[in-house]
Protein backbone atom coordinates (compact mmCIF):
# COMPACT_ATOMS: atom_id res chain seq x y z
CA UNK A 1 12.36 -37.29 -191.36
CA UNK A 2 14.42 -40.67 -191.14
CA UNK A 3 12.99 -42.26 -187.66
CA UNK A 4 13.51 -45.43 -187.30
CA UNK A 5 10.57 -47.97 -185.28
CA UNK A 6 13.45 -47.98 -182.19
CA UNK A 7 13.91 -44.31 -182.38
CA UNK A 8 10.13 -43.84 -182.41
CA UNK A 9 9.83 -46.44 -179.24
CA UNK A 10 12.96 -45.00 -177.08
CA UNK A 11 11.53 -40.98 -177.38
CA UNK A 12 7.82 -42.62 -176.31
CA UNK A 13 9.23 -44.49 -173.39
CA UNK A 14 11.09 -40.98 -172.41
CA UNK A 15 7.13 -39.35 -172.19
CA UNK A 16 4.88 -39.15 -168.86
CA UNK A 17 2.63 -41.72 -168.43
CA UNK A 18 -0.13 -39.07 -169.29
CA UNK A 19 1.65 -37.84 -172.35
CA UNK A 20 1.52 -42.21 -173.18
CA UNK A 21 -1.88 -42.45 -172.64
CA UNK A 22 -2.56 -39.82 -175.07
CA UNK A 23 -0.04 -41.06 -177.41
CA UNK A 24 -1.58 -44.34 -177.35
CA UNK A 25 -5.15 -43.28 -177.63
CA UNK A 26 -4.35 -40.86 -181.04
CA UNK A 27 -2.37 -44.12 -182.67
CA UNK A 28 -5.93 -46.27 -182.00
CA UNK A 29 -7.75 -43.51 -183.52
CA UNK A 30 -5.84 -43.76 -186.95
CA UNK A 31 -5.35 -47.17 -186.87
CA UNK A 32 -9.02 -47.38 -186.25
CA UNK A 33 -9.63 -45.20 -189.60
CA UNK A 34 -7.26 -46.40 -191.71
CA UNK A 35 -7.42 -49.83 -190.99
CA UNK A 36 -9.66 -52.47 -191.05
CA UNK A 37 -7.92 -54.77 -188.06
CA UNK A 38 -9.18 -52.02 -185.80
CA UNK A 39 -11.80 -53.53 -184.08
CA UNK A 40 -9.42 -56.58 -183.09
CA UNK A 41 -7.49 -54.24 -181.56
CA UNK A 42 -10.19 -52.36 -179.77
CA UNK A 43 -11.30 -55.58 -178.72
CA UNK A 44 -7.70 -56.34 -176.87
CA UNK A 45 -7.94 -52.89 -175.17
CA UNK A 46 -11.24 -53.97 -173.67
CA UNK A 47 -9.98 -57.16 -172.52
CA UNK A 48 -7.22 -55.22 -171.18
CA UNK A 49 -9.46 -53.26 -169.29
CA UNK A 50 -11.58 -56.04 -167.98
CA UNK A 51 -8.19 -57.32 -166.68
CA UNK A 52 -7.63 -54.51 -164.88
CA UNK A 53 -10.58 -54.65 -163.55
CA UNK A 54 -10.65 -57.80 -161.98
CA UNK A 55 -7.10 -57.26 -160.90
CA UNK A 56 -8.43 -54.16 -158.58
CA UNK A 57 -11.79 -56.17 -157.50
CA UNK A 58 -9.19 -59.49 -156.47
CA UNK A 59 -7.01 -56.53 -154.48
CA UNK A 60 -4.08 -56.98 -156.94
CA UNK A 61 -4.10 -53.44 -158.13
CA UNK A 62 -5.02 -50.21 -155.87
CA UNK A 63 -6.74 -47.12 -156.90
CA UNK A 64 -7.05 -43.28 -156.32
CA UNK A 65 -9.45 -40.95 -154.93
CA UNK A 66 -10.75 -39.45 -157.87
CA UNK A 67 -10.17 -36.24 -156.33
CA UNK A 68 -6.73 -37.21 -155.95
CA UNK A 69 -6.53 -38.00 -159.72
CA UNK A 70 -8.17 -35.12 -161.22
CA UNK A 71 -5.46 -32.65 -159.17
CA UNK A 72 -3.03 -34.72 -160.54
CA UNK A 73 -3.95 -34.40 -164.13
CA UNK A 74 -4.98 -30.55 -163.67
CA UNK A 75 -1.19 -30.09 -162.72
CA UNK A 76 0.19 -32.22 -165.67
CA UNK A 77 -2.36 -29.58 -167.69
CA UNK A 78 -1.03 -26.90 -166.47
């Protein structure tokens, strides 16, 4: 398998956000274990978070019904 980094980047960009999310969590997971700059990157994802965070407290960002949410992701399961 000859992929190159673009390749790699264009066919994630093509995925659901879901499918992303997941992507994105299994890459943390063996960075995490095979590399010993993982906790500066778990640290970024937290700050990330706490971004997010205050975005959605300030009104910047809007949320979901958790109900709302959950039916979404059953479907994408399904």
């Amino acid at each position: 398998m000859n992929m190159t980094f673009e390749s790699i980047e264009q066919a994630a960009k093509q995925l659901t956000s879901y499918q992303k999310a997941i992507l994105a969590r299994r890459l943390l997971e063996d960075i995490k274990e095979n590399d010993a700059g993982a906790d500066e990157i778990e640290t970024m994802w937290i700050a990330e978070a706490e971004s997010r965070l205050d975005a959605f407290l300030q009104g910047e960002l809007a949320a979901l019904p958790g109900e709302e949410v959950m039916a979404r992701l059953k479907t994408r399961l399904r």
